[in-house]
Protein backbone atom coordinates (compact mmCIF):
# COMPACT_ATOMS: atom_id res chain seq x y z
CA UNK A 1 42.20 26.87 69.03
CA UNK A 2 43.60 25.82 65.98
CA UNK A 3 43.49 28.42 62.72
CA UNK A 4 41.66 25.26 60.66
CA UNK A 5 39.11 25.38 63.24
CA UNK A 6 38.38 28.74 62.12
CA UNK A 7 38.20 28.04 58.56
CA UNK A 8 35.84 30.56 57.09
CA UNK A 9 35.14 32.70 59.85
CA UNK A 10 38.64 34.21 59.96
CA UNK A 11 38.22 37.25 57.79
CA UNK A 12 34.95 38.64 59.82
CA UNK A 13 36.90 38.21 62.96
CA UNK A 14 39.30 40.46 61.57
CA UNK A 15 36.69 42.90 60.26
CA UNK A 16 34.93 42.60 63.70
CA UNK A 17 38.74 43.46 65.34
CA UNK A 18 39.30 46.52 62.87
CA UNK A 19 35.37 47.56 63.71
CA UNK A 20 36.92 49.48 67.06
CA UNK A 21 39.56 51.44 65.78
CA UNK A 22 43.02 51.45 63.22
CA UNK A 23 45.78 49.01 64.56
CA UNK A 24 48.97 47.46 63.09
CA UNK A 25 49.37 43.93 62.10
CA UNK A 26 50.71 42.77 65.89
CA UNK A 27 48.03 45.00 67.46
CA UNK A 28 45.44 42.47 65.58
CA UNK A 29 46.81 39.65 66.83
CA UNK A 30 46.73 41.19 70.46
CA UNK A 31 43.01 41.67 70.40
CA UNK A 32 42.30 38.33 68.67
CA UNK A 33 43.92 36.55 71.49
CA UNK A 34 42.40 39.36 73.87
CA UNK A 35 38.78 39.24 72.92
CA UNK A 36 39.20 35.53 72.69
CA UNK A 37 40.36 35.09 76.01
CA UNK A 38 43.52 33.56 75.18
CA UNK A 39 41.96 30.66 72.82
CA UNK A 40 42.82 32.39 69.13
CA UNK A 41 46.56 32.89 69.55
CA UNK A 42 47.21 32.58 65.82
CA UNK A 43 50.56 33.17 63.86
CA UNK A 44 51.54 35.82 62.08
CA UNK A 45 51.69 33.53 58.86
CA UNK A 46 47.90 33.34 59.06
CA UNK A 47 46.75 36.93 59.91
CA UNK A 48 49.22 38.82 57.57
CA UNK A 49 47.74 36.98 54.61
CA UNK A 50 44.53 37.66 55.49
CA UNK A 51 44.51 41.33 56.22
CA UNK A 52 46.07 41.22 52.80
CA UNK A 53 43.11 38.94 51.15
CA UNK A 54 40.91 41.61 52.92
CA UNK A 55 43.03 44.85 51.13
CA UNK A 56 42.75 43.38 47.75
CA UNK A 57 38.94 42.89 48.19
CA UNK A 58 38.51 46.53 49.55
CA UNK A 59 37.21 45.59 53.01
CA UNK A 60 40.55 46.99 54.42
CA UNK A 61 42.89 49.94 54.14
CA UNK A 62 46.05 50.46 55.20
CA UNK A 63 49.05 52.60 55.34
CA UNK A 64 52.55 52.71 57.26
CA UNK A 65 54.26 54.35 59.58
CA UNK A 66 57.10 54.95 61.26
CA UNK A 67 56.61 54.35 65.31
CA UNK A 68 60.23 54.30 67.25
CA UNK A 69 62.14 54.19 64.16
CA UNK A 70 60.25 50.64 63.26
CA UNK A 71 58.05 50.82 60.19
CA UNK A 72 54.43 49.52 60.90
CA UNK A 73 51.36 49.04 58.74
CA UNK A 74 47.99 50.20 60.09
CA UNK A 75 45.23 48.64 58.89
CA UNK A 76 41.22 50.03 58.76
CA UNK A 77 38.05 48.50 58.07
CA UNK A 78 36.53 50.77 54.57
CA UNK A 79 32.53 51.18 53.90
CA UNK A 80 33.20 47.77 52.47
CA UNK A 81 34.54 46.19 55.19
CA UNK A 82 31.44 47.30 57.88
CA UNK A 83 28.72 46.25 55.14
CA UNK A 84 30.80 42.81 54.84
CA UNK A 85 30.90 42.58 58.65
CA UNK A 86 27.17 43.31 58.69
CA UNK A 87 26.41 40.20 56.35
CA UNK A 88 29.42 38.29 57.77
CA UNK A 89 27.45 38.72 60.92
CA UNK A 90 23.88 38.08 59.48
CA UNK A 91 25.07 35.01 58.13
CA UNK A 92 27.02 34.15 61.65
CA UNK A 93 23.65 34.43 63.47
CA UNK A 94 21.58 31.78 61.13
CA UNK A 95 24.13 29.47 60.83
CA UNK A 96 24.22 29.07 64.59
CA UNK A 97 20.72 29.00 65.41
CA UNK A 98 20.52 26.44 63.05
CA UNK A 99 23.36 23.96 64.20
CA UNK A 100 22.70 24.88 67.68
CA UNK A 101 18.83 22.90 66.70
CA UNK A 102 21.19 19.97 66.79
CA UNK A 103 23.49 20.78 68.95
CA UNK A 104 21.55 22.37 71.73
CA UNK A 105 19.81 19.49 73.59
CA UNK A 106 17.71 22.97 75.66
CA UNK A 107 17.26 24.29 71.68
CA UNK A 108 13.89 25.22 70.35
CA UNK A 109 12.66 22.64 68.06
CA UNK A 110 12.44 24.14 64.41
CA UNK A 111 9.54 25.55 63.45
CA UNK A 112 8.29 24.97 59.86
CA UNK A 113 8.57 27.82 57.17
């Protein structure tokens, strides 16, 4: 899967990654390509960016390290992050149920508001 394919939906996968625990830049990428099952195997000149994108915006923290001599960044999701994640999530589920109306010939027809 292509990182354009994933055009707005990057950052809460990252949030959703950080959500289990602290882990260095590479360690993201593992668990992207991990919990995807091998389909997000993204470059490190996507996900460095946006870890950074997500710093700036206070949805992420992160400090370094040294680990075997090799300096590392750890990065954390903040209070902001999980209330982000929470809407990135809230938004995740509508947005689905309603393209899957179209998309989802066994779908539920919609039901008027």
């Amino acid at each position: 899967m292509k990182a354009q394919a994933l055009h707005g939906h990057l950052d809460a996968l990252l949030l959703a990654v950080l959500e289990q625990g602290e882990l260095h830049g590479y360690a993201v990428i593992e668990a992207l390509r991990a919990r995807s099952a091998g389909q997000l195997d993204l470059p490190t000149g996507t996900i460095y960016p946006a870890l950074r994108r997500l710093e700036r915006a206070g949805h992420v923290a992160s400090s370094w390290s040294t680990v075997n001599g090799r300096e590392r960044r750890t990065y954390r999701l903040t209070d902001s992050g999980r209330a982000s994640l929470a809407g990135e999530r809230a938004g995740w589920r509508e947005f689905s149920a309603t393209v899957g109306r179209f998309l989802d010939p066994a779908g539920p027809p919609a039901t008027p508001a």
